[in-house]
Structure formats: structure tokens, C-alpha cells
Protein backbone atom coordinates (compact mmCIF):
# COMPACT_ATOMS: atom_id res chain seq x y z
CA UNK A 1 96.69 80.95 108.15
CA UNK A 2 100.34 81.46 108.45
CA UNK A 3 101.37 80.11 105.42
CA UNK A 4 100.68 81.26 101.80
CA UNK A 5 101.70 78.05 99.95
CA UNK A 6 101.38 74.91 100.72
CA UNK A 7 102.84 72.24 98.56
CA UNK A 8 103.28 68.39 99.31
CA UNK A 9 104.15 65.28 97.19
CA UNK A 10 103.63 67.49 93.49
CA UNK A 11 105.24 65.59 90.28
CA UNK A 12 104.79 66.37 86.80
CA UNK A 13 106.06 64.73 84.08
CA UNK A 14 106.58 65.78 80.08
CA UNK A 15 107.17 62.91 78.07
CA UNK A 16 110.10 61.26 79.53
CA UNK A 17 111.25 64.27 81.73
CA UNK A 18 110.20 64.80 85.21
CA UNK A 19 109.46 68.25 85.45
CA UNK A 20 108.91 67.93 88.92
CA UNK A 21 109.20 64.73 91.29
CA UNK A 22 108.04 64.94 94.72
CA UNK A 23 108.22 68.45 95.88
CA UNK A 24 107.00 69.55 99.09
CA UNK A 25 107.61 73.27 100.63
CA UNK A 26 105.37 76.10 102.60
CA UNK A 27 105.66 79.91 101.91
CA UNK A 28 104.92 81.86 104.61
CA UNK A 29 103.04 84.98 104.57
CA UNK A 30 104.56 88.10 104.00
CA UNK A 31 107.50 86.66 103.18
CA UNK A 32 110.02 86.59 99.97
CA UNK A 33 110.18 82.77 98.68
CA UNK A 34 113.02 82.08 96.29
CA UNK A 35 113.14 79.19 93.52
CA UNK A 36 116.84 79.02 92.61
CA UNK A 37 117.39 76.55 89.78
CA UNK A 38 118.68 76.42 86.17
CA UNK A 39 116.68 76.45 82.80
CA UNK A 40 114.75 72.65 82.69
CA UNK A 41 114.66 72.76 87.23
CA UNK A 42 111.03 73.07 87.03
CA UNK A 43 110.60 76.22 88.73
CA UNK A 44 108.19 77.45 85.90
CA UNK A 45 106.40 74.00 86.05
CA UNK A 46 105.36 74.88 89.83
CA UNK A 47 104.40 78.34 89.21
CA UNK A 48 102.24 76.93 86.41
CA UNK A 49 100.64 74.60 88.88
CA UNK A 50 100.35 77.53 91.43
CA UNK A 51 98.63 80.07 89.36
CA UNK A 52 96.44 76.88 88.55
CA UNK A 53 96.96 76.77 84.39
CA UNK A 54 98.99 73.14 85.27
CA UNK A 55 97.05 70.04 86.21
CA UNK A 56 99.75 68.10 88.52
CA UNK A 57 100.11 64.05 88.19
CA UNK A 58 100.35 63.23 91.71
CA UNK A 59 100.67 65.84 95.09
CA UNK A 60 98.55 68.09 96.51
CA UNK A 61 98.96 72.70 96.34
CA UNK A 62 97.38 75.09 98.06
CA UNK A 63 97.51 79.00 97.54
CA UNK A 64 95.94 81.26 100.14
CA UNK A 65 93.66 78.50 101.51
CA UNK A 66 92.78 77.68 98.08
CA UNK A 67 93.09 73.77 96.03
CA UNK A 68 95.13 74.76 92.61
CA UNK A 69 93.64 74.04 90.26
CA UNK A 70 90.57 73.20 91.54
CA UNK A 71 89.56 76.66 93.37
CA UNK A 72 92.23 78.55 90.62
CA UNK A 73 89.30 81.27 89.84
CA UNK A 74 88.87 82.04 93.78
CA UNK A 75 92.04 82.25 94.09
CA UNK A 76 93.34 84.51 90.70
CA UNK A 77 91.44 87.38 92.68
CA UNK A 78 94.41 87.20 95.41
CA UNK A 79 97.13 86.40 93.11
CA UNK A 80 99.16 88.83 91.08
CA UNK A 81 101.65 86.90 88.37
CA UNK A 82 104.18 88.15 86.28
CA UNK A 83 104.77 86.18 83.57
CA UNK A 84 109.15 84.99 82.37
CA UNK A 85 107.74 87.22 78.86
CA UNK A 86 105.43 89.93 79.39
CA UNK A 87 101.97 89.43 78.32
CA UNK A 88 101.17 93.17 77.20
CA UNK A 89 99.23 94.50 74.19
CA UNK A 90 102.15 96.40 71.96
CA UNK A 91 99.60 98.74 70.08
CA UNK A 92 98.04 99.87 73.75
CA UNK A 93 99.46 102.30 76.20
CA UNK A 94 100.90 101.46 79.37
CA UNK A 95 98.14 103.15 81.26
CA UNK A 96 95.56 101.51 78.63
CA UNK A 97 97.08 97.88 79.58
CA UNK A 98 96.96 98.18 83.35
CA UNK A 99 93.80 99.52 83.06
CA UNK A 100 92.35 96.38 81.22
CA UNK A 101 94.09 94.05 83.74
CA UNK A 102 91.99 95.92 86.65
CA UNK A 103 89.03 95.79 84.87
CA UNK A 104 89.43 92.36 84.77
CA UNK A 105 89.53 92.11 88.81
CA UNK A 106 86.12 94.91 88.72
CA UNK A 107 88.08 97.16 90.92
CA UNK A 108 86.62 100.59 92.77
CA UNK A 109 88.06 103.51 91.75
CA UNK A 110 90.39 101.96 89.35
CA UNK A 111 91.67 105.14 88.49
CA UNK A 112 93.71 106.01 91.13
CA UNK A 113 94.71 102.66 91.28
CA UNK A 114 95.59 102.67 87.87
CA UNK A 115 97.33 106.10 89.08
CA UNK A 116 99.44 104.43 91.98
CA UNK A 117 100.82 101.48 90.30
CA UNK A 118 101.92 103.86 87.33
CA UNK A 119 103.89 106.14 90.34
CA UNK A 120 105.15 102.74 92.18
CA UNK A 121 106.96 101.08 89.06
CA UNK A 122 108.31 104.83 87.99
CA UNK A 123 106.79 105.36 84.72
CA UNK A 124 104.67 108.50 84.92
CA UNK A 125 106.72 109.93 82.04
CA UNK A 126 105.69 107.07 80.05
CA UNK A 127 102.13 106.38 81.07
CA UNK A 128 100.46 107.11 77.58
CA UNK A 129 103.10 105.63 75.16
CA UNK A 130 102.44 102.29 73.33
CA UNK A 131 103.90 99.31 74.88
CA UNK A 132 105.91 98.53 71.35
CA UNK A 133 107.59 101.73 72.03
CA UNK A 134 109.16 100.98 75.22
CA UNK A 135 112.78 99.36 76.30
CA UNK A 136 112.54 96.07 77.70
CA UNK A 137 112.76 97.08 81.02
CA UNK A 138 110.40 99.47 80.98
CA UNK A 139 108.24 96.60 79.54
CA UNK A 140 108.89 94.53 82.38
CA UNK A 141 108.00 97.52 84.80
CA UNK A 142 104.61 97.71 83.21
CA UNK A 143 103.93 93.97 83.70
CA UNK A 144 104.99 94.78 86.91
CA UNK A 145 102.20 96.99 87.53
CA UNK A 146 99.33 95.06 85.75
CA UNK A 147 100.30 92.28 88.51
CA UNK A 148 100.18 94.72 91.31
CA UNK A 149 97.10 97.13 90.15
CA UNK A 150 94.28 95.03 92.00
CA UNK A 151 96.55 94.85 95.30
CA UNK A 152 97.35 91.24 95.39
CA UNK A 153 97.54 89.15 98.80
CA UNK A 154 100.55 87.02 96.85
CA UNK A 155 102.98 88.41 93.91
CA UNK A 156 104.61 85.28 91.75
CA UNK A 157 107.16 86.76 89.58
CA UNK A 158 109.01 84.40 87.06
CA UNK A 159 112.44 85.53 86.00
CA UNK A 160 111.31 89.49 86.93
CA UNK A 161 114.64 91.19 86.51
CA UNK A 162 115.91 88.55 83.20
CA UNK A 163 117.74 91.05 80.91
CA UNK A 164 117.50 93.57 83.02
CA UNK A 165 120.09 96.11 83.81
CA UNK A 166 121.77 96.34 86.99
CA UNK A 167 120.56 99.50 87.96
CA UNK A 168 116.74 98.82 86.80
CA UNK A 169 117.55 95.44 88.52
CA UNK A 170 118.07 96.93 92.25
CA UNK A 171 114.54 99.33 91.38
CA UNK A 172 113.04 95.96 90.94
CA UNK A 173 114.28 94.29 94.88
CA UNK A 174 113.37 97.74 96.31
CA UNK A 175 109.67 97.53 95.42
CA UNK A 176 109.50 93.92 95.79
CA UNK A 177 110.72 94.69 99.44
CA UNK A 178 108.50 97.98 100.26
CA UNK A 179 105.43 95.48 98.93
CA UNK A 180 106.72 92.67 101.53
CA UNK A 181 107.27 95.39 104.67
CA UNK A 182 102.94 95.69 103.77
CA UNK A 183 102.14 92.39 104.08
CA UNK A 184 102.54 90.86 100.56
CA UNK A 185 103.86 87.53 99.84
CA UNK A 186 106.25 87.01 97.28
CA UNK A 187 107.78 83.96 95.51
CA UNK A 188 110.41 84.77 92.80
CA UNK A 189 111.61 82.27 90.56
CA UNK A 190 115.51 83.26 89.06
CA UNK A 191 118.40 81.30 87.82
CA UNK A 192 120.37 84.11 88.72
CA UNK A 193 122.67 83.68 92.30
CA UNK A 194 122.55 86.91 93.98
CA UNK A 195 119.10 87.71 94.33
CA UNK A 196 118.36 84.63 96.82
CA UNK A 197 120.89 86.36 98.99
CA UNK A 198 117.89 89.34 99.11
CA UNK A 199 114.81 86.48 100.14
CA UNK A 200 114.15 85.28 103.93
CA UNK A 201 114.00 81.80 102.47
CA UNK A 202 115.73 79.89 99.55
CA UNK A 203 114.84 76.58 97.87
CA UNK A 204 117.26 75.26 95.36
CA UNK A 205 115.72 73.18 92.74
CA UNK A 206 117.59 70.49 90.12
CA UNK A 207 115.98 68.30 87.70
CA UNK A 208 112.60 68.43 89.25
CA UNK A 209 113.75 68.05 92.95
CA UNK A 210 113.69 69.93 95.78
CA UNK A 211 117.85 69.77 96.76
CA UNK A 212 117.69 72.33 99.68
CA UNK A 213 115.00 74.70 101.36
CA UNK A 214 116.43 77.04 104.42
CA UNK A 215 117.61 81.03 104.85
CA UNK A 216 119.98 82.11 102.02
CA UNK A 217 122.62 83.02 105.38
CA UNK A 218 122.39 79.30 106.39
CA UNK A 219 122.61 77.54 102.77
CA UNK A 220 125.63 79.62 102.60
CA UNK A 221 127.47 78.54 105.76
């Protein structure tokens, strides 16, 4: 398979708003995807339907050869997700709450797994301090690394780098790159307009609808 994602006709409606109306679009593997869009697009709608916790109305997504939601427990072993807010457990130590997300994939030598992620998102120093204790961005680092610690074939990361300093920020787009150079696929949802310039491909999303798809060099021009 060349392609990661594979979405065609999706809609999904709330009430009277359509969260999403006809979307079609294809992530290719080892790539970085970008969902550009403001608050109410329905970028979180699609990554809901993609991590397979969203039942669409009408359309038709695959993820890693898999029917969301359908085949969603297949394909959670392949999928690493970061959630907008971090889904952490404040009274547990960073190390402590990796470590239950890899248990939860029944990884081999977890450990040094556990180990590596720790060392990739920079927070050695930090590794057995509560959760509650930590800066937001550190929090976001450690969701970072419960989404990477069972070595994901696709990373979906909505609003990673929200609130987060400029410095921390640019951390963030070097890892997400390094993990892309070995062969993981990631699809970033953001509202914010210069981190598509840092993705191979950009789709720009408004009220539901696809508006554009193409390389952030071309949407420019």
C-alpha cells in the first residue's frame, strides 16, 4: 500500500451543523499530512472518525488497510493519537503513564521502550515526577510519548504544539520530522498557519469541506 489514509465521500452532521460534508483525501505513507482549518472546520470530527471513536453518516475511511470503525481495534495497534487535551493520569509519574499506555499494546521489553520515548521527547530529568506537577508543555511532551511508546506505523496529533512556546514548539517539528525520515506517517491537525509550511502536503478545511488539498509551496503560489 502506498497510501496510509484513504478517505472518500465522509459527512457528519451534529444537529443542524455539518461537521463534515463530502470529504475525500489520501495520506501517503511516510509522509506529514496537514489539516489547516479554524475551530468548528471539522478537522477533529475526521480524526474522530479515523481513530474509529466516530461512526460517519455517509462515506467510506480507511487507515492502514483497515475499515474505521469497523476494523478500529486492528487498527489502534498501528495507530498512535495524541489527543487536542492530554489524556494523562495527574497523580502518576510520567514514566508510570507511558508505561500503562504500553502495557496496553503488550509490548516486549517495554522497558527500554519506556526508556527511549522518555530520551526522544527530552524529559529524563522529569521521568519520575507526577504529571500534576509538570508545565503544560512538558505535559504535552509526555502525551507525546505515550503515542509513540509502542512504535506506531501512523502518528495523528490534534492541535500538538496549542499553547505551546515557540521554542518547545520547534522541539515538537524536529521529532515529528526525525519520526517521518523512519518511515512514520503523520497527520497533524492545527489552526495555526506556519506549521503547514513544515508538511509535504496541506489540506485546508472550512465548514466541513475540503477547500484545497496540494504542497504548502504550491497553495502558496
Amino acid at each position: 500500500m502506498t497510501a496510509a489514509v484513504e478517505v472518500r465521500g465522509l459527512a457528519k452532521r451534529y444537529g443542524t451543523v455539518q461537521a463534515l460534508a463530502d470529504v475525500d483525501l489520501v495520506v501517503k505513507r511516510g509522509s506529514i499530512y496537514a489539516l489547516l482549518g479554524p475551530n468548528g472546520a471539522g478537522k477533529s470530527t475526521l480524526i474522530k472518525t479515523l481513530v474509529g471513536t466516530l461512526k460517519p453518516e455517509a462515506g467510506q475511511a480507511e487507515v492502514l488497510g483497515h475499515a474505521m470503525p469497523r476494523e478500529a481495534r486492528a487498527a489502534r495497534r498501528r495507530i498512535g493519537y495524541m489527543p487536542q487535551v492530554p489524556a494523562l493520569y495527574g497523580d502518576l509519574s510520567v514514566r508510570s503513564n507511558i508505561t500503562f499506555f504500553g502495557r496496553a499494546h503488550h509490548i516486549e521489553g517495554l522497558g527500554k521502550r519506556v526508556d527511549t520515548v522518555i530520551d526522544f521527547v527530552g524529559l529524563n530529568e522529569k521521568a519520575q515526577r507526577k504529571v500534576d506537577t509538570l508545565s503544560g508543555g512538558q505535559k504535552q511532551r509526555c502525551s507525546l510519548a505515550c503515542a509513540l511508546v509502542h512504535e506506531p506505523e501512523l502518528l495523528i496529533l490534534d492541535e500538538p504544539t496549542a499553547g505551546v512556546d515557540p521554542v518547545l514548539k520547534q522541539g515538537f517539528w524536529k521529532h515529528f520530522h526525525a519520526l517521518a525520515r523512519g518511515g512514520t506517517t503523520i497527520l497533524i491537525a492545527t489552526h495555526l498557519m506556519d506549521e503547514p509550511l513544515m508538511c509535504d502536503t496541506l489540506v485546508i478545511l472550512r465548514q466541513g469541506r475540503l477547500i484545497v488539498e496540494g504542497t504548502p509551496q504550491d497553495i502558496l503560489a
